[in-house]
N, C-alpha and C. Protein backbone atom coordinates (compact mmCIF):
# COMPACT_ATOMS: atom_id res chain seq x y z
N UNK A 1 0.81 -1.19 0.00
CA UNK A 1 0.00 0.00 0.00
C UNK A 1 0.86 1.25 0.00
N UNK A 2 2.13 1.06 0.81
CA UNK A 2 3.04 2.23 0.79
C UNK A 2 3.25 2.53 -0.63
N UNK A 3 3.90 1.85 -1.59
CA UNK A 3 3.89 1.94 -3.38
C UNK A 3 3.05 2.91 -3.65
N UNK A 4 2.00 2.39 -3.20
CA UNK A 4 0.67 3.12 -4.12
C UNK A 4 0.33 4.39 -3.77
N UNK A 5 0.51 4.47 -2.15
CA UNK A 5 0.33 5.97 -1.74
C UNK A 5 1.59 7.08 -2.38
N UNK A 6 2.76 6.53 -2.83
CA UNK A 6 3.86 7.54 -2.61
C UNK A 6 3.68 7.07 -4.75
N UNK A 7 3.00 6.55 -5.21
CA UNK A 7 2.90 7.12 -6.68
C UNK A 7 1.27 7.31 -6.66
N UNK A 8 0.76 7.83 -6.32
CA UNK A 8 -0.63 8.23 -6.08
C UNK A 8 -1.47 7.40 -6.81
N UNK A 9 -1.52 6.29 -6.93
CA UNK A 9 -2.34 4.77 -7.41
C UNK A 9 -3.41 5.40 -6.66
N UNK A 10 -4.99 5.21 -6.80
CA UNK A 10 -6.19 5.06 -5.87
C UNK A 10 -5.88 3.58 -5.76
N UNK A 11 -6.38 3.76 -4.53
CA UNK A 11 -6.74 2.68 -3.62
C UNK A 11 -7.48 2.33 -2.80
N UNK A 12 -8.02 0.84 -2.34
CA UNK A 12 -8.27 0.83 -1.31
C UNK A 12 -8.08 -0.32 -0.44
N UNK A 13 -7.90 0.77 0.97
CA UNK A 13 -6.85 -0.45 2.20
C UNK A 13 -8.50 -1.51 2.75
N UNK A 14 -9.77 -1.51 2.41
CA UNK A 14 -10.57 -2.22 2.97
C UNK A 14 -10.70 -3.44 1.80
N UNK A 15 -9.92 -3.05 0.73
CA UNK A 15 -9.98 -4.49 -0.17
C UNK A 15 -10.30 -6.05 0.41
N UNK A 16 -11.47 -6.55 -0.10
CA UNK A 16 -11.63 -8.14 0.19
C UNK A 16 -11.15 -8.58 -0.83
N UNK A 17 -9.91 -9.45 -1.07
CA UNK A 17 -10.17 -10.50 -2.49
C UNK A 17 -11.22 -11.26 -2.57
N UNK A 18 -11.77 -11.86 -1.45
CA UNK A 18 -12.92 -12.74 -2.02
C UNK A 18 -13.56 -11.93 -2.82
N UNK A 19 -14.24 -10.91 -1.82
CA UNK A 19 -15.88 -9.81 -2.06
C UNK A 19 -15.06 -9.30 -3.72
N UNK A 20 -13.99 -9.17 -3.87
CA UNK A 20 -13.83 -9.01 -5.39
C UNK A 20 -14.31 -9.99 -6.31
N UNK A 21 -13.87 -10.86 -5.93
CA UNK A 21 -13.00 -12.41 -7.20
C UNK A 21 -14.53 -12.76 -7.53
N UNK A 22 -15.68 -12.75 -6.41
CA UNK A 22 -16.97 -13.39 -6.57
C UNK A 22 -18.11 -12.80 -5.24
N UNK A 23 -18.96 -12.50 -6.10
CA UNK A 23 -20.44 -12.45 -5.56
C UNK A 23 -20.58 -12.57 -4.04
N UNK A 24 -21.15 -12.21 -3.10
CA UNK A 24 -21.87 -13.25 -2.35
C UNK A 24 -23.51 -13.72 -2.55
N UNK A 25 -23.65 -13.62 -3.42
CA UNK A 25 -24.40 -14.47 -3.45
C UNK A 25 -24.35 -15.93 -4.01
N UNK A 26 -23.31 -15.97 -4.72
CA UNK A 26 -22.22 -17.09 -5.07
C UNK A 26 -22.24 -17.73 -4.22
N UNK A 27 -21.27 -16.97 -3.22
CA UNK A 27 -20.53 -17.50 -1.79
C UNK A 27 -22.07 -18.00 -1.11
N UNK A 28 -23.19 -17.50 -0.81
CA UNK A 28 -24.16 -17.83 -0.10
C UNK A 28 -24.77 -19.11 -0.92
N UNK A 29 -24.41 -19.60 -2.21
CA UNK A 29 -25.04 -21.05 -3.32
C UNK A 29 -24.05 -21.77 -2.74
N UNK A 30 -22.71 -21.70 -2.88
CA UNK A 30 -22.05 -22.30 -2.34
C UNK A 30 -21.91 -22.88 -0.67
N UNK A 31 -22.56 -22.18 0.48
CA UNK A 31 -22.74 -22.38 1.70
C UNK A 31 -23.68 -23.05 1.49
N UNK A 32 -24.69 -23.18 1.11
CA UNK A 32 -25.87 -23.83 0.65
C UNK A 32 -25.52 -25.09 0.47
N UNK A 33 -24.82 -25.09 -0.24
CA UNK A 33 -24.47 -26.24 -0.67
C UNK A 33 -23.34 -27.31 -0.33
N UNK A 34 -22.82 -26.97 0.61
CA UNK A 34 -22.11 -27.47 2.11
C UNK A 34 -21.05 -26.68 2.05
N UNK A 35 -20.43 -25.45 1.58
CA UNK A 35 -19.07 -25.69 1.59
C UNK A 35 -18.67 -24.39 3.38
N UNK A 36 -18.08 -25.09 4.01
CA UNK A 36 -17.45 -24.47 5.15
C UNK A 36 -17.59 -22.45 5.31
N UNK A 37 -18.00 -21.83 6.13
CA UNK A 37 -18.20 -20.56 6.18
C UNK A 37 -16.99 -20.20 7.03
N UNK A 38 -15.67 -20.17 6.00
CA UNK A 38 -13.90 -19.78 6.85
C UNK A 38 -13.43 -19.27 5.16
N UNK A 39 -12.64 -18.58 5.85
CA UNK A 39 -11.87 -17.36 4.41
C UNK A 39 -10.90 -18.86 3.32
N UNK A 40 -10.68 -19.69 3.99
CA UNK A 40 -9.57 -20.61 3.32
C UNK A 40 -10.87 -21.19 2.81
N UNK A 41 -11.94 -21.52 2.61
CA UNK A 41 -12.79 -22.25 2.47
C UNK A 41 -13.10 -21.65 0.95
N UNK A 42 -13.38 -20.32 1.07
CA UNK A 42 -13.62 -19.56 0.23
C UNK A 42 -13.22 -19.23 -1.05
N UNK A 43 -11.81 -19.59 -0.66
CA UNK A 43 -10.51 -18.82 -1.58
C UNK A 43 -10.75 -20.10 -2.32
N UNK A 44 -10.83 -21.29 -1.47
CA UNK A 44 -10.55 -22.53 -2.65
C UNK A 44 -12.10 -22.48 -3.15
N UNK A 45 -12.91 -22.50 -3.31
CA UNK A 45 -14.30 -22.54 -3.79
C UNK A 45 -14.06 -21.78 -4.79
N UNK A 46 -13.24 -20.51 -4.72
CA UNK A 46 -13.02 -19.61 -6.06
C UNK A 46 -11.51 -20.49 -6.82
N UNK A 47 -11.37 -20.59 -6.49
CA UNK A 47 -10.13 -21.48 -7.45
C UNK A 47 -10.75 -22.77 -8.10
N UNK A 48 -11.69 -23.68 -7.34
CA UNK A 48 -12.14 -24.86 -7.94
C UNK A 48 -13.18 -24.24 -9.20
N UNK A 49 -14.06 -23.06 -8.31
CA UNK A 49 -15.10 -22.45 -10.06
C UNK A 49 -14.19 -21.91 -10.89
N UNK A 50 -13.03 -21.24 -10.71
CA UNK A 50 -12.35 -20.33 -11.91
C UNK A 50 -11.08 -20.63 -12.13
N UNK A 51 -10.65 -21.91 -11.53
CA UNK A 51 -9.51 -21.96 -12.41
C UNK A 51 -9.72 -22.48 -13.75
N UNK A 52 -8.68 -22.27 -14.74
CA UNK A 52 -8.86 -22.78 -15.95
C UNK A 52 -7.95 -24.34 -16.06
N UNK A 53 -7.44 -24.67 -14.63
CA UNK A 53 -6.88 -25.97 -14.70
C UNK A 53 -8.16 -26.92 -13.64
N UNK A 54 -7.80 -28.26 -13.38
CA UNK A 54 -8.67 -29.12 -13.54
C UNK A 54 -7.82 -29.24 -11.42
N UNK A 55 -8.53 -29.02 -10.75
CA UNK A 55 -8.01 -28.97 -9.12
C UNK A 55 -7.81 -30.59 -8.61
N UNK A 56 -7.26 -30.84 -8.27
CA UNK A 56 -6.17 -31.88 -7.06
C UNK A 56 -6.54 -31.34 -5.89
N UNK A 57 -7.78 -31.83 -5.02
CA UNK A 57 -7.59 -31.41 -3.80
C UNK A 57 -7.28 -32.45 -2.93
N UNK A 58 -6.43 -32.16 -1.37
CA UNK A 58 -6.28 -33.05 -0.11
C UNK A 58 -6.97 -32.69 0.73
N UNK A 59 -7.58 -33.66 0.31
CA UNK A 59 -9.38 -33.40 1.41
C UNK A 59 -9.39 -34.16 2.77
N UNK A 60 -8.47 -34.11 3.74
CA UNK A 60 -8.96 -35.50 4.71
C UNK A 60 -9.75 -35.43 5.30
N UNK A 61 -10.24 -34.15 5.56
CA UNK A 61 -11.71 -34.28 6.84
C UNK A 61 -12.89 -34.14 5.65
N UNK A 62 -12.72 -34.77 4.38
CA UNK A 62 -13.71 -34.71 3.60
C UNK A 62 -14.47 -33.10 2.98
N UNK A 63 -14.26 -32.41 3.96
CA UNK A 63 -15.20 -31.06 3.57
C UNK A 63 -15.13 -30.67 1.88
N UNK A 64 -14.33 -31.00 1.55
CA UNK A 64 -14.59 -30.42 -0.56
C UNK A 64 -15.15 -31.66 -1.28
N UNK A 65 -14.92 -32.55 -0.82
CA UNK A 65 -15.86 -34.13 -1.65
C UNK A 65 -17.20 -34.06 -0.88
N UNK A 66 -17.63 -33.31 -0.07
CA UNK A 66 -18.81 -33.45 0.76
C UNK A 66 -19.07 -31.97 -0.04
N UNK A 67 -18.29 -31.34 -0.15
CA UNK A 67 -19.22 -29.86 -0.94
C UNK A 67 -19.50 -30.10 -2.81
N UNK A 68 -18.41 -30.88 -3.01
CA UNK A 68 -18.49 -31.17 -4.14
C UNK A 68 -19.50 -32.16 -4.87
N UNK A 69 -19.92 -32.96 -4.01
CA UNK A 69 -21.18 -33.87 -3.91
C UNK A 69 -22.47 -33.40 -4.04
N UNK A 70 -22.45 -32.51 -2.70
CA UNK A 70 -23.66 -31.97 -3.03
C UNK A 70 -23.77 -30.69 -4.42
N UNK A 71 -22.46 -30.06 -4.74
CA UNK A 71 -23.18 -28.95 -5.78
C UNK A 71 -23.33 -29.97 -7.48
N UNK A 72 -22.88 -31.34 -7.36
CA UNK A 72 -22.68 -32.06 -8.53
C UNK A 72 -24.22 -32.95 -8.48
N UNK A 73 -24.76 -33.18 -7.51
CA UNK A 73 -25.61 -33.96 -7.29
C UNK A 73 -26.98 -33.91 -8.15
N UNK A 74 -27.57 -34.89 -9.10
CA UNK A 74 -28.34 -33.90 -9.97
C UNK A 74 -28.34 -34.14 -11.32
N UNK A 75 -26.76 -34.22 -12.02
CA UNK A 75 -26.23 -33.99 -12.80
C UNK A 75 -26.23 -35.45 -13.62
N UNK A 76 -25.95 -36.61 -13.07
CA UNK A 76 -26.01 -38.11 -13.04
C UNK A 76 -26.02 -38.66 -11.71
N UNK A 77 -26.61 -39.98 -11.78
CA UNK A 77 -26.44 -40.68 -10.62
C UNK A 77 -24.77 -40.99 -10.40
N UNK A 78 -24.62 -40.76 -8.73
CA UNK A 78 -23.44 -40.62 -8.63
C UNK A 78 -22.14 -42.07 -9.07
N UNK A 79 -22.78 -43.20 -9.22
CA UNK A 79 -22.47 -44.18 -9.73
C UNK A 79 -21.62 -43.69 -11.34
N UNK A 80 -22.38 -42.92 -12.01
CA UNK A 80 -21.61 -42.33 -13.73
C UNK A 80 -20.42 -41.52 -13.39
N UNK A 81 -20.30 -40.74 -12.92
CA UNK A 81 -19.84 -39.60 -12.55
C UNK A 81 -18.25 -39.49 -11.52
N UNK A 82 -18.76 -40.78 -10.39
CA UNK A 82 -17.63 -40.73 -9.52
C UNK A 82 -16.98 -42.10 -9.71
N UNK A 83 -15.41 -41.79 -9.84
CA UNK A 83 -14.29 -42.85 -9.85
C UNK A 83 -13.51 -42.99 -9.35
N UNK A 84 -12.62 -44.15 -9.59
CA UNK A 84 -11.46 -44.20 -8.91
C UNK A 84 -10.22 -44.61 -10.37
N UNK A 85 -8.95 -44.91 -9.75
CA UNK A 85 -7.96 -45.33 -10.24
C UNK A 85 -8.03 -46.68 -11.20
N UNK A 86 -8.58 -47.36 -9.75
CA UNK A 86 -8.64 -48.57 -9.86
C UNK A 86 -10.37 -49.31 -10.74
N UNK A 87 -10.96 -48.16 -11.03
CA UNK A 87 -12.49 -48.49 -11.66
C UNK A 87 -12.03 -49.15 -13.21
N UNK A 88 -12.15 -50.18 -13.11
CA UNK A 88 -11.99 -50.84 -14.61
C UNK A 88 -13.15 -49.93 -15.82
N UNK A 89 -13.57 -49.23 -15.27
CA UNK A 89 -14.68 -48.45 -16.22
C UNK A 89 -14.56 -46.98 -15.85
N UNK A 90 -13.21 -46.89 -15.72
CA UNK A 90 -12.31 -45.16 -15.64
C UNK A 90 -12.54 -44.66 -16.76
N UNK A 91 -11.97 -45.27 -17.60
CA UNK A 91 -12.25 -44.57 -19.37
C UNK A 91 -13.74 -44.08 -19.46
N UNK A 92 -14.05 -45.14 -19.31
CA UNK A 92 -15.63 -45.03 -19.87
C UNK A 92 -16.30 -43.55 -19.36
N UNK A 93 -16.22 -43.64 -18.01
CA UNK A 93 -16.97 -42.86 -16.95
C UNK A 93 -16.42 -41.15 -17.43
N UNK A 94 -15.03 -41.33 -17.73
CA UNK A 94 -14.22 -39.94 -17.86
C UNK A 94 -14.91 -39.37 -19.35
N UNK A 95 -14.55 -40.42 -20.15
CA UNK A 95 -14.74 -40.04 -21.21
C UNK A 95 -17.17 -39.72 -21.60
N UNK A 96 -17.70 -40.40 -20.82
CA UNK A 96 -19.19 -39.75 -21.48
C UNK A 96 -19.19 -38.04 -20.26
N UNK A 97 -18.61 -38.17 -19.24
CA UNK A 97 -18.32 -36.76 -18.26
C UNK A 97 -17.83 -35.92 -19.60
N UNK A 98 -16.87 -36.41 -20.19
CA UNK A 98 -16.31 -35.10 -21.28
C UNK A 98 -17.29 -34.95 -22.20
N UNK A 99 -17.73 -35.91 -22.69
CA UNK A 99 -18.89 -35.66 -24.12
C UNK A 99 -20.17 -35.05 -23.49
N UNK A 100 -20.43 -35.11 -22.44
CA UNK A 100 -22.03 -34.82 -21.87
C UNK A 100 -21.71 -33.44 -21.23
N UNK A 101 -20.36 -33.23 -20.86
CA UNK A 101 -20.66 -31.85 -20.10
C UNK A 101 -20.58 -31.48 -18.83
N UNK A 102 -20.42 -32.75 -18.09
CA UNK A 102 -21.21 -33.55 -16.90
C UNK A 102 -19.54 -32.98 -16.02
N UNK A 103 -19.65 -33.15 -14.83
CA UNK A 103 -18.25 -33.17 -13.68
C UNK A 103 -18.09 -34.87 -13.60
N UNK A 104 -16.87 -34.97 -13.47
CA UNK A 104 -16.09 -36.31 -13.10
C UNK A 104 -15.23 -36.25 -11.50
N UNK A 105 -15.24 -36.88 -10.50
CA UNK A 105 -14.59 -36.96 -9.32
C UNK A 105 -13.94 -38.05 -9.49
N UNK A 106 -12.51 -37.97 -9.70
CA UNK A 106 -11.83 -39.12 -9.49
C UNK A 106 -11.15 -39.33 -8.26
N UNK A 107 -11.35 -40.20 -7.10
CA UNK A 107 -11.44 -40.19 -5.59
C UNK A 107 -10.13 -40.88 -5.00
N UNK A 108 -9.45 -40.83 -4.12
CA UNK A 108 -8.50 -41.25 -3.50
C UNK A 108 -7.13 -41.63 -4.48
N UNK A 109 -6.87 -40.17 -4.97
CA UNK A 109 -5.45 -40.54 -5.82
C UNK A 109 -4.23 -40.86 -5.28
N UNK A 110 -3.59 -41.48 -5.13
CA UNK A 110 -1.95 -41.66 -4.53
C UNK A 110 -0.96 -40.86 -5.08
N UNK A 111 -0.15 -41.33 -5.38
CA UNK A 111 1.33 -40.82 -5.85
C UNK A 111 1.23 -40.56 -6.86
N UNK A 112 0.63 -41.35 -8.17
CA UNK A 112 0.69 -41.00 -9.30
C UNK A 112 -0.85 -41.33 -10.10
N UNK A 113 -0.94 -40.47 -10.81
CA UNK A 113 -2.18 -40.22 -11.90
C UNK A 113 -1.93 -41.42 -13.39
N UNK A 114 -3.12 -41.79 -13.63
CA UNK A 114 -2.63 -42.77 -14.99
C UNK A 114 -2.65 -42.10 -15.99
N UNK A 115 -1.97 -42.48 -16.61
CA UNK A 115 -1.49 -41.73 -18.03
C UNK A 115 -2.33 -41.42 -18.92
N UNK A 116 -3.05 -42.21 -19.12
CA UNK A 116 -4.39 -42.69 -19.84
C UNK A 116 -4.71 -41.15 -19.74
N UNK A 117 -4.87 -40.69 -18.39
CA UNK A 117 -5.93 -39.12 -18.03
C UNK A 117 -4.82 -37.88 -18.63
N UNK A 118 -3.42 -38.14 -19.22
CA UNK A 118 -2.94 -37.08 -19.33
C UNK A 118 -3.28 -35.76 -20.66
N UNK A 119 -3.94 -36.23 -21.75
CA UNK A 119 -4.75 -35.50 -22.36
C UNK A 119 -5.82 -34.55 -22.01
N UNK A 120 -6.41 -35.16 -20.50
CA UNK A 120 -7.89 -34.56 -20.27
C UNK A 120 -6.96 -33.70 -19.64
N UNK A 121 -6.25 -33.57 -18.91
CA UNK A 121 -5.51 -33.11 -17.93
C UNK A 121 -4.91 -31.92 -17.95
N UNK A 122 -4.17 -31.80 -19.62
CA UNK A 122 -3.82 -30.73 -19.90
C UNK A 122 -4.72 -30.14 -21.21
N UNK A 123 -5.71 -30.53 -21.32
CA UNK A 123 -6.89 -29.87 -22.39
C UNK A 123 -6.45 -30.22 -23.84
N UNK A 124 -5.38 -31.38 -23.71
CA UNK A 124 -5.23 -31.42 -25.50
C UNK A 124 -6.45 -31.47 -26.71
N UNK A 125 -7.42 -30.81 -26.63
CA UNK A 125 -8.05 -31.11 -27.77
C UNK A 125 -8.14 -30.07 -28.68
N UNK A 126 -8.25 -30.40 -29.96
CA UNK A 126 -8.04 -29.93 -31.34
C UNK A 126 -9.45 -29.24 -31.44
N UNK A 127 -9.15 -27.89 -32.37
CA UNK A 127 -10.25 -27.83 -32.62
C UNK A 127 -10.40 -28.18 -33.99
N UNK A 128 -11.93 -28.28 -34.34
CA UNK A 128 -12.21 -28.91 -35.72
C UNK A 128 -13.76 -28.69 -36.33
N UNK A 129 -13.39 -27.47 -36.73
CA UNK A 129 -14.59 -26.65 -37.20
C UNK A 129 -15.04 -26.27 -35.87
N UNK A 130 -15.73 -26.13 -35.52
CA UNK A 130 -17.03 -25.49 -34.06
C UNK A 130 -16.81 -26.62 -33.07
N UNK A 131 -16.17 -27.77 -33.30
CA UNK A 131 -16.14 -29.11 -32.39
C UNK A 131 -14.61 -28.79 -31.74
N UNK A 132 -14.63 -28.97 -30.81
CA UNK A 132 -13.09 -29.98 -29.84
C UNK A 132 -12.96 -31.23 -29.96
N UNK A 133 -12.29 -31.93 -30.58
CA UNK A 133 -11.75 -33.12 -30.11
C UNK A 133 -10.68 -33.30 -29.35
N UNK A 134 -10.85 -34.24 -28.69
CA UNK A 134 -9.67 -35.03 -27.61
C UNK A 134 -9.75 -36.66 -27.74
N UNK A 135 -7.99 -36.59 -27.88
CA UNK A 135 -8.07 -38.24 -28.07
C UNK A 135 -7.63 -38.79 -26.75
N UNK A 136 -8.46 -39.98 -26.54
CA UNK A 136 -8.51 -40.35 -24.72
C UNK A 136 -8.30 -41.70 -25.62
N UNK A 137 -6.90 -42.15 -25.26
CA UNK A 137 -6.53 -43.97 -25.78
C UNK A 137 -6.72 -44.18 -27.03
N UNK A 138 -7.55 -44.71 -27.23
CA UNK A 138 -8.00 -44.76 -28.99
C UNK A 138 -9.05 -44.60 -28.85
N UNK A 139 -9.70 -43.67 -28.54
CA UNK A 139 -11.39 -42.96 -28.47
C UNK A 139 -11.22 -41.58 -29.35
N UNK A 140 -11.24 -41.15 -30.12
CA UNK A 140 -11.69 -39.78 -30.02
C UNK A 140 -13.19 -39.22 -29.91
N UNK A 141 -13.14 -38.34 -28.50
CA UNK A 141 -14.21 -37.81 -28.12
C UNK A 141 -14.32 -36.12 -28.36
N UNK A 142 -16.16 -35.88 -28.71
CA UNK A 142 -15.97 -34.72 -28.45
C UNK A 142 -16.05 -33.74 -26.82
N UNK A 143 -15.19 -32.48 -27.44
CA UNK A 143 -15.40 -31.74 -25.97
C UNK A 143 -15.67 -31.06 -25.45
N UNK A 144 -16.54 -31.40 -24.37
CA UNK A 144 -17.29 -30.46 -24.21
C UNK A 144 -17.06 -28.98 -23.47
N UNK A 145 -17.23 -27.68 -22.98
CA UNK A 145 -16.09 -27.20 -22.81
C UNK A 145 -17.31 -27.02 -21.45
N UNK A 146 -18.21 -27.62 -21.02
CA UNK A 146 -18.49 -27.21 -19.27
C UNK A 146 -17.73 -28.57 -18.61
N UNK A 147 -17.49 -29.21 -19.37
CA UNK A 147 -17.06 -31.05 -18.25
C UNK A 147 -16.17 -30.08 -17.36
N UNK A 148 -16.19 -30.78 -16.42
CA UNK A 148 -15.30 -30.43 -14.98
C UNK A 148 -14.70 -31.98 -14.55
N UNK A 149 -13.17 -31.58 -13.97
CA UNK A 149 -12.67 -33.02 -13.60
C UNK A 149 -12.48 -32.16 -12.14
């Protein structure tokens, strides 16, 4: 703030980043919808809606798979939607989440991510005319650009 006062920037010292970055009434859909009423709670709720990368969270007391549940809930039965590593029907599940639009939770990751997911991961898809494609193994799917991982 000193910077700004001594090159005469306007400012202001009551700045919220949240009350900037997003709404509350956002923030109040989101409480709604379980997520924790604490500033760290917050900050990540705005990073999981606006980042343009795909979030890794370490959830141990559950609170973001319990918020994330309920704001996904709706969307498919949670059986389509939520996976694991080890789901012999990972592809499958990832790949109609990308074509439909839909969020994917892939649950209790370890050390390392399968390779298989490294396309979705970093958004490789082509565009091709008005369509995205992404090639997931030997699938090419289209993409959709609301899917959420």
């Amino acid at each position: 703030m000193g910077r700004c006062r001594e090159t005469k920037i306007p400012f202001d010292s009551e700045l919220n980043l949240i009350n900037f970055l997003v709404s509350q009434d956002i923030i109040g859909k989101w409480l709604l919808e379980g997520l924790p009423n604490d500033e760290l709670s917050k900050q990540n709720g705005i990073i999981i809606s606006a980042s343009s990368r795909f979030p890794m969270m370490i959830d141990p007391q559950n609170q973001a798979w319990t918020w994330i549940i309920k704001r996904e809930t709706g969307t498919l039965p949670k059986s389509q939607w939520i996976t694991n590593l080890n789901d012999k029907y990972l592809k499958d599940k990832v790949s109609n989440c990308i074509e439909g639009g839909n969020a994917c939770l892939i649950e209790n990751i370890e050390n390392e991510m399968d390779p298989m997911l490294d396309p979705v991961l970093e958004k490789l898809y082509v565009q091709v005319g008005r369509n995205k494609k992404l090639k997931l193994g030997d699938s090419d799917l289209e993409w959709d650009d609301n899917f959420r991982l």
